[in-house]
N, C-alpha and C. Protein backbone atom coordinates (compact mmCIF):
# COMPACT_ATOMS: atom_id res chain seq x y z
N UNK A 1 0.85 -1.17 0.00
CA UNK A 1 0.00 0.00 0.00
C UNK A 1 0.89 1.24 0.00
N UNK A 2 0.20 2.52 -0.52
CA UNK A 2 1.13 3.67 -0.83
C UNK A 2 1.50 4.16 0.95
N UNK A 3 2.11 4.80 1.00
CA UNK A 3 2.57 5.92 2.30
C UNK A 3 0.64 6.54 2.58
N UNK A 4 0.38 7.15 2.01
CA UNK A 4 -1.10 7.63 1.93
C UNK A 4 -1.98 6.23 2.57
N UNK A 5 -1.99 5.64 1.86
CA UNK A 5 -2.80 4.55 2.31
C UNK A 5 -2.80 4.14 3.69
N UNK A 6 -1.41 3.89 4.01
CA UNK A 6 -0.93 3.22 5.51
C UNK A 6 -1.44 4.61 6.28
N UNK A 7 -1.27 5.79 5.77
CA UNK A 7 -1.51 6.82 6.81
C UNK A 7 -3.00 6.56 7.16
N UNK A 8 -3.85 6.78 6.13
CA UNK A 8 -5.57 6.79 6.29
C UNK A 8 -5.91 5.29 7.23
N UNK A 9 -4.93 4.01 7.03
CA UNK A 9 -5.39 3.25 8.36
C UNK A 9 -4.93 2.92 9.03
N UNK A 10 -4.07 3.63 9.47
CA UNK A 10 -3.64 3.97 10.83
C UNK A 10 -4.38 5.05 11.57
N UNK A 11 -4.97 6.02 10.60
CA UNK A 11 -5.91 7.27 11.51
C UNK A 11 -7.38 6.35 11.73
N UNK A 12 -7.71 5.17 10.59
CA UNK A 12 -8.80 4.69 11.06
C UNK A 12 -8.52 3.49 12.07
N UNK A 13 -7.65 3.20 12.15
CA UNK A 13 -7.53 2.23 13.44
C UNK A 13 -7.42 3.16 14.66
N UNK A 14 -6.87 4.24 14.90
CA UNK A 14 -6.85 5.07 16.18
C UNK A 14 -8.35 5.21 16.32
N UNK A 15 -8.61 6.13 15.61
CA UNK A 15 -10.53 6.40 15.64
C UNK A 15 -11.17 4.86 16.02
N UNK A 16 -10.87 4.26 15.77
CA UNK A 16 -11.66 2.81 16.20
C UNK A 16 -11.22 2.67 17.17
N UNK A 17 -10.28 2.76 17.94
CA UNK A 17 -9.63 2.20 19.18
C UNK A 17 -10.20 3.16 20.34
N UNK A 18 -10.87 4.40 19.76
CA UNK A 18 -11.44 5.37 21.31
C UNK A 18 -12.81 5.64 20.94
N UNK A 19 -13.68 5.06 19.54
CA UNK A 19 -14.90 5.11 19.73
C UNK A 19 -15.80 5.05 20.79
N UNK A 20 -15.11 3.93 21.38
CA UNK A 20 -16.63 3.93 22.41
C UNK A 20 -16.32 5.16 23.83
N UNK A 21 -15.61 6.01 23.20
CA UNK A 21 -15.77 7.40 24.63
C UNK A 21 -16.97 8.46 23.82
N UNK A 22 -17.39 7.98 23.07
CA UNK A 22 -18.22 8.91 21.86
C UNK A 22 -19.06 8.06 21.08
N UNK A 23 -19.69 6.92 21.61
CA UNK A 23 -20.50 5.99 20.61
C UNK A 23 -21.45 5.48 21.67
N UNK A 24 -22.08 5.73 21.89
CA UNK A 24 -23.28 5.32 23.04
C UNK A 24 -23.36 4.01 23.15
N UNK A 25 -23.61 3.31 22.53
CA UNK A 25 -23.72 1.96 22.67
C UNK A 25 -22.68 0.58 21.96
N UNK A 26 -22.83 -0.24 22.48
CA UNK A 26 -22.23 -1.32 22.25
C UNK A 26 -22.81 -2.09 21.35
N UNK A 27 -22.39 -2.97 20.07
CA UNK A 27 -23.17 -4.30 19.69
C UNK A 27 -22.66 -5.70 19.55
N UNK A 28 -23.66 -6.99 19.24
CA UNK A 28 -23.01 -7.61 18.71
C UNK A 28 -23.51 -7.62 17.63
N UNK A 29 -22.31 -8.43 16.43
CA UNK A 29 -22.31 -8.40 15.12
C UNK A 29 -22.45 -10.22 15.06
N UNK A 30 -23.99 -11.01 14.54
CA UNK A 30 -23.64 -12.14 14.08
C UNK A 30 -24.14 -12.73 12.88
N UNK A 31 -23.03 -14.08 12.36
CA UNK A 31 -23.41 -14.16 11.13
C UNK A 31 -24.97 -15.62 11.46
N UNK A 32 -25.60 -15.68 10.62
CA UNK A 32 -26.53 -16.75 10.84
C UNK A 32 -26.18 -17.58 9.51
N UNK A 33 -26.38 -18.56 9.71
CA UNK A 33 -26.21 -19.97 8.60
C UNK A 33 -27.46 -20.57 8.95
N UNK A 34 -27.76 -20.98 7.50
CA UNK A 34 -28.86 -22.25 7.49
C UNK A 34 -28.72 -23.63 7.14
N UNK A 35 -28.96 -24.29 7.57
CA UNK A 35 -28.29 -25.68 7.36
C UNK A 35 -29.49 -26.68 7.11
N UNK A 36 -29.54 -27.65 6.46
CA UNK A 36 -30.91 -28.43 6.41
C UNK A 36 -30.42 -29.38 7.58
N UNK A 37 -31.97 -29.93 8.36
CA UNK A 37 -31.74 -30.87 9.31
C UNK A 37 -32.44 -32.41 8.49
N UNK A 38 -32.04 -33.56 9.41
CA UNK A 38 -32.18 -34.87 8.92
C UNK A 38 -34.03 -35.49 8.69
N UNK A 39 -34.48 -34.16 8.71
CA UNK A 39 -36.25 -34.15 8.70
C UNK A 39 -36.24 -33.48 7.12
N UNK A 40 -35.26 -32.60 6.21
CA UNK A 40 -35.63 -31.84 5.50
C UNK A 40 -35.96 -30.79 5.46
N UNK A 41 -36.06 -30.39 7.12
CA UNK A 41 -36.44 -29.22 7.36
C UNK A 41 -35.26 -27.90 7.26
N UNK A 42 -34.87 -26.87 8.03
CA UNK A 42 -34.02 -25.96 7.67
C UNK A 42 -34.10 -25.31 9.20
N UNK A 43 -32.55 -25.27 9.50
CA UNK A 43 -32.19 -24.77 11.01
C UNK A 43 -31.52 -23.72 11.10
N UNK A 44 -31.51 -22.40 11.83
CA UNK A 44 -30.81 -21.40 11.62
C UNK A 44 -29.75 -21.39 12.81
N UNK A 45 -28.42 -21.11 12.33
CA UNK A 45 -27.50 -21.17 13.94
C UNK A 45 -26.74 -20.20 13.75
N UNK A 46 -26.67 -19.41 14.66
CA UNK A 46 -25.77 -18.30 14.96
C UNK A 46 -24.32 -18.38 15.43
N UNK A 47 -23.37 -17.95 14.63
CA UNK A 47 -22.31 -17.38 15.42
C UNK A 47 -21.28 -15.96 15.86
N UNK A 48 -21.04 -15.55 16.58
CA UNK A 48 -20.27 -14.39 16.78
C UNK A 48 -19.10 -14.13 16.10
N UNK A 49 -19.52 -13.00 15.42
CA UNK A 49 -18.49 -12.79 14.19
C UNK A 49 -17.58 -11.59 15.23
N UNK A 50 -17.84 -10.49 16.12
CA UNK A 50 -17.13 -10.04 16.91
C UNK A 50 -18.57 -9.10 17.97
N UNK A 51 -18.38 -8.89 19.12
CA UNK A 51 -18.78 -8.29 20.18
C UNK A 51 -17.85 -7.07 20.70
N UNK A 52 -18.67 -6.45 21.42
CA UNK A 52 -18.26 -4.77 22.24
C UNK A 52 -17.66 -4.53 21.26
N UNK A 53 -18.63 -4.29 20.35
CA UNK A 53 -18.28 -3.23 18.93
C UNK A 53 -19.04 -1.73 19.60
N UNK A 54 -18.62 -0.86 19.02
CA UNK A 54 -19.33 0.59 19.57
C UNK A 54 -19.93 0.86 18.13
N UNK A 55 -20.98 1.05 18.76
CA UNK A 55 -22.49 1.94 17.97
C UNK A 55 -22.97 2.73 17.79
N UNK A 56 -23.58 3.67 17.20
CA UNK A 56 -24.99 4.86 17.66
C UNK A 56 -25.80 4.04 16.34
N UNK A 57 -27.32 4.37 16.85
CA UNK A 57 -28.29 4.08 16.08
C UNK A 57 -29.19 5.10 15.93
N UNK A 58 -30.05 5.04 14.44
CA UNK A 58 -31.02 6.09 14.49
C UNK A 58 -31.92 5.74 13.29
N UNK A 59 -32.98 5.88 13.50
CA UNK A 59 -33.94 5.78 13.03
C UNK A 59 -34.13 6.40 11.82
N UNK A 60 -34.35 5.71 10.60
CA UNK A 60 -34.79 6.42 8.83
C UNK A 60 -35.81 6.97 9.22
N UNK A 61 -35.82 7.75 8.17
CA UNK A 61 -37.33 8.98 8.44
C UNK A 61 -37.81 8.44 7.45
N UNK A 62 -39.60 8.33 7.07
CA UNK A 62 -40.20 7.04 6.51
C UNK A 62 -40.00 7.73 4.81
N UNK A 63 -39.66 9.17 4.62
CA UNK A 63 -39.55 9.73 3.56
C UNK A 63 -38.03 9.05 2.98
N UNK A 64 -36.91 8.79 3.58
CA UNK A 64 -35.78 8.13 2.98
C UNK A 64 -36.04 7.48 1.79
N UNK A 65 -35.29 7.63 0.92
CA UNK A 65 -35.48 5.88 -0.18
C UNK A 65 -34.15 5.73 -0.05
N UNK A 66 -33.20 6.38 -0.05
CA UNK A 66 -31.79 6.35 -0.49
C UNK A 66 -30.88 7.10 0.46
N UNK A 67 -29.72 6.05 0.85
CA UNK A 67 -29.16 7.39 1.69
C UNK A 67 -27.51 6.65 0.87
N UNK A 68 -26.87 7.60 0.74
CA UNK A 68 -25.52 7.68 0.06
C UNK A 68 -26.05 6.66 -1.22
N UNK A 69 -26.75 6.91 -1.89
CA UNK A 69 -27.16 6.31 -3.38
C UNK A 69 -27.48 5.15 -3.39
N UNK A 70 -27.53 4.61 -1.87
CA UNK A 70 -27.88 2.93 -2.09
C UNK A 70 -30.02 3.02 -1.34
N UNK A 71 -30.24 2.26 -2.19
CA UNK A 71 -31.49 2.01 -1.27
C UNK A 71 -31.72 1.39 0.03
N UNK A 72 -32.74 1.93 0.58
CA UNK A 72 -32.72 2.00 2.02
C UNK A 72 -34.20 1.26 2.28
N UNK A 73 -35.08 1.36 0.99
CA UNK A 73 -36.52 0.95 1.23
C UNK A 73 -36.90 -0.84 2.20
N UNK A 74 -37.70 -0.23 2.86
CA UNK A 74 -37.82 -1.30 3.93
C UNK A 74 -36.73 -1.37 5.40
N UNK A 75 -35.76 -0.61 5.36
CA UNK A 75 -35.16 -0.48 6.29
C UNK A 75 -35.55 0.35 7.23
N UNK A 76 -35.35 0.44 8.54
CA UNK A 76 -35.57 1.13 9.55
C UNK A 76 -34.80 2.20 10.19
N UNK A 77 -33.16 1.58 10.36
CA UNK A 77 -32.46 2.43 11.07
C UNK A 77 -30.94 2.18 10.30
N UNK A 78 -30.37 2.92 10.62
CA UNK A 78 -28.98 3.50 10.25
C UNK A 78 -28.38 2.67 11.64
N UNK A 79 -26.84 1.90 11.26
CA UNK A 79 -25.99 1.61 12.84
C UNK A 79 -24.92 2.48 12.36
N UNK A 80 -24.20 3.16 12.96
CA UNK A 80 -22.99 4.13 12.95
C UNK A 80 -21.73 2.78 13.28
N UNK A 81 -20.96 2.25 13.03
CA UNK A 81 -19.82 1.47 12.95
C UNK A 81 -17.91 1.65 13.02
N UNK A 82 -17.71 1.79 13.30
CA UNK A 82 -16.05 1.87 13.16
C UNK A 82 -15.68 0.82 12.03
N UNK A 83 -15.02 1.24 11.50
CA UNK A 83 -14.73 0.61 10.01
C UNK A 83 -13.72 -0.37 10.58
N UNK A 84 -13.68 -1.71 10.05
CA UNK A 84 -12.73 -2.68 9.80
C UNK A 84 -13.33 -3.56 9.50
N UNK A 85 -12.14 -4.86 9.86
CA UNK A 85 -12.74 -6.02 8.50
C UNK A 85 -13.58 -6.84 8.82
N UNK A 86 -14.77 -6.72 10.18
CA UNK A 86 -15.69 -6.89 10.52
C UNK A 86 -16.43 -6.62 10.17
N UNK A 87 -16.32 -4.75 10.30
CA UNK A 87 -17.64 -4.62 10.09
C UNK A 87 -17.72 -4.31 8.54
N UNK A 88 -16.96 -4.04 7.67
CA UNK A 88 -16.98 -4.10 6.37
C UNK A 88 -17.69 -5.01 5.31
N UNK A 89 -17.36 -6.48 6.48
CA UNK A 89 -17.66 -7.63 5.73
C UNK A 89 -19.33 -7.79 6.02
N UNK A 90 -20.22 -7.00 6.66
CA UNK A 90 -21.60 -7.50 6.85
C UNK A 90 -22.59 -7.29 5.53
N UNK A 91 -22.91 -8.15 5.45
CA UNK A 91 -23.91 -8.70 4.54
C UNK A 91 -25.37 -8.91 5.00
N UNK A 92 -26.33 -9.05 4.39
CA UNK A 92 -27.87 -9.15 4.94
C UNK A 92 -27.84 -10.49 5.32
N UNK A 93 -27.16 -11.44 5.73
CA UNK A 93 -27.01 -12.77 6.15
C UNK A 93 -26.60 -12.07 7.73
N UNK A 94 -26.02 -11.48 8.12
CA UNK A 94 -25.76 -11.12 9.81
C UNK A 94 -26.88 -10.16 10.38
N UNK A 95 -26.98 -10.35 11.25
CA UNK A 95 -27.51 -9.77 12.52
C UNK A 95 -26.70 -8.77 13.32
N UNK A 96 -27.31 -7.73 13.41
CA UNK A 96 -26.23 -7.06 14.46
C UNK A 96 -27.43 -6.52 15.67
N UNK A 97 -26.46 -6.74 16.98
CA UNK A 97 -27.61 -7.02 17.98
C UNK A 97 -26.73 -5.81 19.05
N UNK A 98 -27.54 -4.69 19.40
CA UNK A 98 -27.65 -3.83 19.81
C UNK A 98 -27.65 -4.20 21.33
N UNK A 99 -26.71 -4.47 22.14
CA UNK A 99 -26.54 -4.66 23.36
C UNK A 99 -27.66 -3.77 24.65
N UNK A 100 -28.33 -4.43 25.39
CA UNK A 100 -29.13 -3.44 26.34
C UNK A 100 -28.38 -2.56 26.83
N UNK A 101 -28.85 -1.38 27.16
CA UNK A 101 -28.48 -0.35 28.04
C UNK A 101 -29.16 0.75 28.82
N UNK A 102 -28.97 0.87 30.14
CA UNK A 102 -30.22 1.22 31.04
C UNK A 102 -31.18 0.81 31.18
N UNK A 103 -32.43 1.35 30.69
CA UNK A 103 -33.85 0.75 30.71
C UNK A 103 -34.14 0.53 29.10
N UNK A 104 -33.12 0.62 28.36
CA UNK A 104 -33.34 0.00 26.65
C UNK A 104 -33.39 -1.55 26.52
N UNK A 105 -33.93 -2.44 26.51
CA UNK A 105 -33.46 -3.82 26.74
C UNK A 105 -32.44 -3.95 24.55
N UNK A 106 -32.10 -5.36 24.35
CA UNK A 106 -31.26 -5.45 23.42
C UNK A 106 -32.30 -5.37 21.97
N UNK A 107 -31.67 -4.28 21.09
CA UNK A 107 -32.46 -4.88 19.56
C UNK A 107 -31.67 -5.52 18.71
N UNK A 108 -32.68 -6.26 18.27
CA UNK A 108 -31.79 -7.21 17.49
C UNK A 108 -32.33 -6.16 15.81
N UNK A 109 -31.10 -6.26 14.79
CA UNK A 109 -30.83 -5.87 13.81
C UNK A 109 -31.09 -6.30 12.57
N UNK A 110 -32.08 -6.44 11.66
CA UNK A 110 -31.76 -7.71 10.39
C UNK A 110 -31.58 -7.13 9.37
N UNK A 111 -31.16 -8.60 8.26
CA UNK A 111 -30.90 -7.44 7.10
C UNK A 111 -29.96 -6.68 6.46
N UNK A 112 -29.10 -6.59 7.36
CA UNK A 112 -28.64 -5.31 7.01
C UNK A 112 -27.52 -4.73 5.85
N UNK A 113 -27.49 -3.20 5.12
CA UNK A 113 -27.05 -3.47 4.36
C UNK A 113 -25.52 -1.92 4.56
N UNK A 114 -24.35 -2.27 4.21
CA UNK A 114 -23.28 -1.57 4.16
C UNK A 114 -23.44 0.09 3.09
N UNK A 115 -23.18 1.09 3.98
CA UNK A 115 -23.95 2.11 3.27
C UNK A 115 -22.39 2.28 2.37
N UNK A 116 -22.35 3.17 1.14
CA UNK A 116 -21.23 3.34 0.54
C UNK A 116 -20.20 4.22 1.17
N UNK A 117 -19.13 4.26 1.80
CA UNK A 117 -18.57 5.40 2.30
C UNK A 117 -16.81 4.84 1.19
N UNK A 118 -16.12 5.61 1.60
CA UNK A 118 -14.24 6.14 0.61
C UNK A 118 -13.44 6.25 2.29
N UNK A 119 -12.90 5.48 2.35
CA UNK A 119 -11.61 5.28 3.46
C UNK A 119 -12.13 5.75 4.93
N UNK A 120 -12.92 5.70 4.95
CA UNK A 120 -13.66 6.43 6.53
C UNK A 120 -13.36 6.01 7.58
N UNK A 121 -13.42 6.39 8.74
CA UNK A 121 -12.67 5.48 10.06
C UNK A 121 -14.01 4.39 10.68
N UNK A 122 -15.38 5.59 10.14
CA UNK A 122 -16.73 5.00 10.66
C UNK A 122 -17.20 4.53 9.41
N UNK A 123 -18.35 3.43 9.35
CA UNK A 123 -19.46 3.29 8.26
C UNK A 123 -20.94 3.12 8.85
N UNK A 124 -21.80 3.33 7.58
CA UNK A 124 -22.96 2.88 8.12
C UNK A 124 -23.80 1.89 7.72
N UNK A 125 -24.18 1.44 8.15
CA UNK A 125 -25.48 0.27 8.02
C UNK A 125 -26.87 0.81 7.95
N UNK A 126 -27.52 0.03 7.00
CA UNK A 126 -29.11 0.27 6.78
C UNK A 126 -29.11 -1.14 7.25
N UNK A 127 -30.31 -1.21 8.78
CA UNK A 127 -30.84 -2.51 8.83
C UNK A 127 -32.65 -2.58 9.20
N UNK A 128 -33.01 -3.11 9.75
CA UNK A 128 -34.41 -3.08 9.83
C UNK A 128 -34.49 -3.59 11.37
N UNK A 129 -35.34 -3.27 12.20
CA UNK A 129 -35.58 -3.37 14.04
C UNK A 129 -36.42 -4.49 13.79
N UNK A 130 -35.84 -5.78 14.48
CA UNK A 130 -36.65 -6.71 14.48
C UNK A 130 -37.85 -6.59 15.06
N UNK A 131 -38.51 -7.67 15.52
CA UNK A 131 -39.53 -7.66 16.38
C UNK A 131 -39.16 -7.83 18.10
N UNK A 132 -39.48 -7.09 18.84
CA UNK A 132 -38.78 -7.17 20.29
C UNK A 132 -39.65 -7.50 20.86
């Protein structure tokens, strides 16, 4: 990678390393697999792709269709993220699950889709608020 390059992630690895003094919440990030069982039927199993990730969340306004040129329709909320190769890699196959805090109990996340951002330290997610 150029001199430039190494600089931009190294400033995004610092910014990731003190997010959570400035990111309200915590999540987890998981992937789900489906697997057929010995009935024919179809089983979903979760695993932890990484935890005490730092968050902010916020709610699409129902007028959205598009936010940074990607569609957003059917989604609910925006997750604010620290960029790396976690959270880069989420696909609408993971879950990202919004850790309780105070009197918030945990939301779980589906769906979700990687908004477009250029070398950023943060990204965002379009996902949809499950059912709680």
């Amino acid at each position: 990678m150029s001199e430039v390059g190494d600089a931009i992630n190294e400033v995004r690895s610092e910014l990731a390393s003190v997010a959570s003094e400035f990111m309200a919440d915590t999540c987890t990030i998981k992937l789900v697999s489906n697997s057929l069982d010995e009935f024919g039927g179809s089983t979903d199993t979760e695993s932890t792709v990484a935890s005490d990730v730092p968050c902010d969340y916020i709610a699409i306004r129902p007028e959205q269709l598009e936010i940074a040129g990607k569609s957003v329709v059917g989604r609910t909320h925006t997750i604010t993220l620290p960029s790396n190769a976690n959270t880069e890699a989420i696909l609408p196959k993971h879950k990202i699950v919004v850790n309780a805090r105070g009197s918030t109990p945990a939301l779980t996340f589906n769906d979700p889709v990687v908004l477009p951002s250029s070398l950023e330290p943060f990204l965002t997610v379009a996902a949809t608020l499950g059912v709680q």
